[in-house]
Protein backbone atom coordinates (compact mmCIF):
# COMPACT_ATOMS: atom_id res chain seq x y z
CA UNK A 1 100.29 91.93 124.62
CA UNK A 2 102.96 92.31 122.10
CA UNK A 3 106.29 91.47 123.05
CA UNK A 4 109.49 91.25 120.65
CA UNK A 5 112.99 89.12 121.80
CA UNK A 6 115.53 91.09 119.72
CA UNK A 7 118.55 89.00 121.53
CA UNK A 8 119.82 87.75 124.79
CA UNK A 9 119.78 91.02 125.91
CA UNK A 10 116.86 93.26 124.80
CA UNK A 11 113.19 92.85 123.87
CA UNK A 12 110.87 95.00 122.92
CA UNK A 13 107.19 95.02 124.68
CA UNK A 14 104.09 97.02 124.11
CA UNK A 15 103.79 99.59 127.07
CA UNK A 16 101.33 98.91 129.00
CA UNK A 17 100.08 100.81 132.34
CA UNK A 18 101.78 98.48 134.30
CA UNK A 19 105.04 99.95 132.74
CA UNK A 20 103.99 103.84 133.51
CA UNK A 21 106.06 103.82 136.91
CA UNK A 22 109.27 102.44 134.79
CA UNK A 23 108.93 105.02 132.36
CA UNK A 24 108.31 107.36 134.53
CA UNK A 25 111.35 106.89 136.78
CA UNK A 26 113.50 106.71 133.81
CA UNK A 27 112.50 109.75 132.14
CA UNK A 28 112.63 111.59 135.81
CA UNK A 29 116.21 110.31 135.86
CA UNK A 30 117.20 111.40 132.78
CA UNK A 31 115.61 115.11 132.18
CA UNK A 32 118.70 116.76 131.50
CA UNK A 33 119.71 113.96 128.89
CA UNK A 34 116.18 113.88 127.35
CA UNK A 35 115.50 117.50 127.43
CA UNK A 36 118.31 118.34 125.03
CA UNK A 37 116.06 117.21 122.14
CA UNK A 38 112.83 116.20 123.12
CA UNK A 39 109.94 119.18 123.60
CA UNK A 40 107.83 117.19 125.90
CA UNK A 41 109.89 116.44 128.92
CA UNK A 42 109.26 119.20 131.05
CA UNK A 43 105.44 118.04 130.53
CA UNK A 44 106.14 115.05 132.37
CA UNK A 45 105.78 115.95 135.96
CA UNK A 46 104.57 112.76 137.34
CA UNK A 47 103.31 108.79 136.98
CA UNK A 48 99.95 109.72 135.94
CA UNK A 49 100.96 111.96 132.68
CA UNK A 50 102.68 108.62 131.35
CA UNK A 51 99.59 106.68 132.14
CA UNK A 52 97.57 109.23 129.76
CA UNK A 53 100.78 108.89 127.07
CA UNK A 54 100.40 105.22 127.39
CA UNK A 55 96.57 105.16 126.92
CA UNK A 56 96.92 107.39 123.97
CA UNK A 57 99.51 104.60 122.59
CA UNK A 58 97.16 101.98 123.36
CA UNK A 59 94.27 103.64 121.31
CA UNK A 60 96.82 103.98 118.57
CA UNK A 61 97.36 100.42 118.50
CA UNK A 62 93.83 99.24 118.56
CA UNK A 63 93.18 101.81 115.54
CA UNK A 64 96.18 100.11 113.96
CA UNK A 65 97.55 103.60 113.84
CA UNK A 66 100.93 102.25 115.09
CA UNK A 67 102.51 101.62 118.45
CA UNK A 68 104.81 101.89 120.80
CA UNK A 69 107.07 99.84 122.53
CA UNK A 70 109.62 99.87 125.79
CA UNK A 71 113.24 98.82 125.66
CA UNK A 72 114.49 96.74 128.11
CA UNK A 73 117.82 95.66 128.34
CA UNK A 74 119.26 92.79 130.53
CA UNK A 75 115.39 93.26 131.98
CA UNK A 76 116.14 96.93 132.61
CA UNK A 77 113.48 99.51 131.13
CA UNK A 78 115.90 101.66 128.58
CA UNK A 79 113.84 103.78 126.66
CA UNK A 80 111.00 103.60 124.13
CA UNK A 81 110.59 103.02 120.27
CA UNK A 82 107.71 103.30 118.22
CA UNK A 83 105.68 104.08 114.91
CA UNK A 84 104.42 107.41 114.68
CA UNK A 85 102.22 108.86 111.89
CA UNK A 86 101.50 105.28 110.50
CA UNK A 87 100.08 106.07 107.25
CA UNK A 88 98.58 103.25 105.59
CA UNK A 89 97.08 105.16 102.36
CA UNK A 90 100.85 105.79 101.59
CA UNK A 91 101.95 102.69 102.91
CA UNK A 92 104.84 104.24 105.49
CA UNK A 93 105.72 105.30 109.06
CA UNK A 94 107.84 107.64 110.89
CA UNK A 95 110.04 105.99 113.55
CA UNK A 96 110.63 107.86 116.98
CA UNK A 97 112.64 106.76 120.13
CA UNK A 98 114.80 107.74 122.88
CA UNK A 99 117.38 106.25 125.47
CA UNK A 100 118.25 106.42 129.06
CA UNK A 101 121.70 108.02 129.37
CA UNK A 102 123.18 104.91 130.68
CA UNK A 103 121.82 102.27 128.22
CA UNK A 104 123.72 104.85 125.18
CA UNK A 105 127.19 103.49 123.15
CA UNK A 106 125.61 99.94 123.47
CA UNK A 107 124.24 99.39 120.39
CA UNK A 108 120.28 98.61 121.71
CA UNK A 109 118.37 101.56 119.64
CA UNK A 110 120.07 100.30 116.17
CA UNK A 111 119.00 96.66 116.82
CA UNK A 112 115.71 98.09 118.43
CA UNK A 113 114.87 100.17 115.15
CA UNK A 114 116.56 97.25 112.58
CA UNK A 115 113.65 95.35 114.18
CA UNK A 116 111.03 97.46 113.97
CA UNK A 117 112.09 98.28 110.17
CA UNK A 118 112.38 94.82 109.49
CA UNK A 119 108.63 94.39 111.11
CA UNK A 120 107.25 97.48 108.87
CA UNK A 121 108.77 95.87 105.38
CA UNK A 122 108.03 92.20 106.20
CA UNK A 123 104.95 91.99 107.97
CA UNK A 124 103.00 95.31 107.49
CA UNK A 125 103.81 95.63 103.67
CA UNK A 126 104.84 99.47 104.12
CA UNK A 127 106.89 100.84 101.06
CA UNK A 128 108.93 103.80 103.14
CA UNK A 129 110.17 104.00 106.77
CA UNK A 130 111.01 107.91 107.75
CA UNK A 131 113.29 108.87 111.09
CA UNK A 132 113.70 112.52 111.64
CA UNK A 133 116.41 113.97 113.94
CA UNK A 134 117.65 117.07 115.27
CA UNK A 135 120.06 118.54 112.98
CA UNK A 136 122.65 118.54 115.65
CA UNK A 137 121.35 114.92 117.45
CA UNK A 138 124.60 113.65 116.43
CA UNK A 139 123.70 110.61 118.55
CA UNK A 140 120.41 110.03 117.32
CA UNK A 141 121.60 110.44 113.76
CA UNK A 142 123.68 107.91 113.38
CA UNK A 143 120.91 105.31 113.83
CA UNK A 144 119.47 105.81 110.42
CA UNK A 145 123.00 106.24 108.99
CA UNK A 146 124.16 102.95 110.60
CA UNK A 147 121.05 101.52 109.25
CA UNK A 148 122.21 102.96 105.50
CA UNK A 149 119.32 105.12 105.39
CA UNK A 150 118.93 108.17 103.03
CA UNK A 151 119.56 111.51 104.26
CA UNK A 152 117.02 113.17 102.36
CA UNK A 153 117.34 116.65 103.63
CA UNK A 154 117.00 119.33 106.30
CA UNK A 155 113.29 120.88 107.45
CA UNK A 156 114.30 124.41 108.93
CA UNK A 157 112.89 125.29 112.31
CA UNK A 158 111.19 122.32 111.81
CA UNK A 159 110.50 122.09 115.92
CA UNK A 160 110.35 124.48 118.78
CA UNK A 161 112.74 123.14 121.40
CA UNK A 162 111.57 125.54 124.92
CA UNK A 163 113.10 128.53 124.10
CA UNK A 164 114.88 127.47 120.18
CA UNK A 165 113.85 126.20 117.36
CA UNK A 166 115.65 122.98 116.25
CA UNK A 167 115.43 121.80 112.52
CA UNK A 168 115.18 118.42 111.66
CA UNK A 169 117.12 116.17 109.01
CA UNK A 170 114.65 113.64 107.08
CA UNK A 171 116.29 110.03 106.99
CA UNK A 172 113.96 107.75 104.29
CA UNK A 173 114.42 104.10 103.51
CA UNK A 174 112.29 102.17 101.14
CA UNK A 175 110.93 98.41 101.12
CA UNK A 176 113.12 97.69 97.69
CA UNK A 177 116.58 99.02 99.95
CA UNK A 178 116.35 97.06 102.89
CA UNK A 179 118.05 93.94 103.10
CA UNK A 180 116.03 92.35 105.64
């Protein structure tokens, strides 16, 4: 399966079943991190709901609807990146991650999504790369601002978050900006 070498450090693989218990333990780990800004954690109540998520990500990826990938640092799972909503009519994609608590300040997302845009411009032809974030996902924002990314607005109560809704700011980048 696929499997990326960003540096020394981290490398991105295709999740695989084999991976579900990983996942699994690190998202158990980390609700109260994770559940700040992501809708499905409570849904995750055990090994077997990642399984399904992770067969749903391999159908994606044999439709060449996108994928996803783990994280793992110093050979540590870390979190997950992938391509949602890959749209090949339009030629773009919509990244989405997230990040154990412990694996955060380090610098691994940003080099994890620099690689995945660099794979979307270079190797799938796409013209656009979209991240959307939480209006107040301070954290999560900064990724696509590091990466010089446009901030190309705010969708109101774009997401119900439990018991809130949450709206999202649009970060765009296009094949003729990046400097890959």
């Amino acid at each position: 399966m696929f499997k990326f070498i960003i540096d020394k450090d981290i490398e991105l693989k295709i999740l695989e079943e084999k991976h579900a218990d990983e996942d699994f333990k690190s998202i158990d780990k980390n609700r109260k991190h994770l559940r700040k800004w992501l809708p499905w954690v409570d849904n995750v109540k055990d090994c077997d709901e990642i399984k399904r998520f992770i067969k749903l990500c391999l159908e994606q990826f044999v439709n060449n609807k996108g994928f996803t990938a783990g994280i793992w640092y110093k050979g540590k799972f870390a979190g997950v990146v992938g391509y949602q909503s890959l749209d090949w009519a339009h030629r773009k994609v919509s990244i989405g991650y997230w990040l154990s608590s412990e694996f955060t300040g380090l610098g691994i997302m940003t080099k994890a999504c620099k690689a995945m845009i660099d794979y979307a411009f270079a190797e799938l032809n796409l013209h656009r790369v979209e991240i959307r974030c939480a209006e107040e996902n301070e954290k999560s924002r900064a990724i696509p601002e590091r990466l010089g990314f446009k901030n190309e607005g705010v969708i109101r109560d774009e997401e119900w978050l439990y018991d809130h809704f949450v709206s999202h700011v649009v970060y765009g980048m296009l094949d003729t900006e990046w400097d890959i």
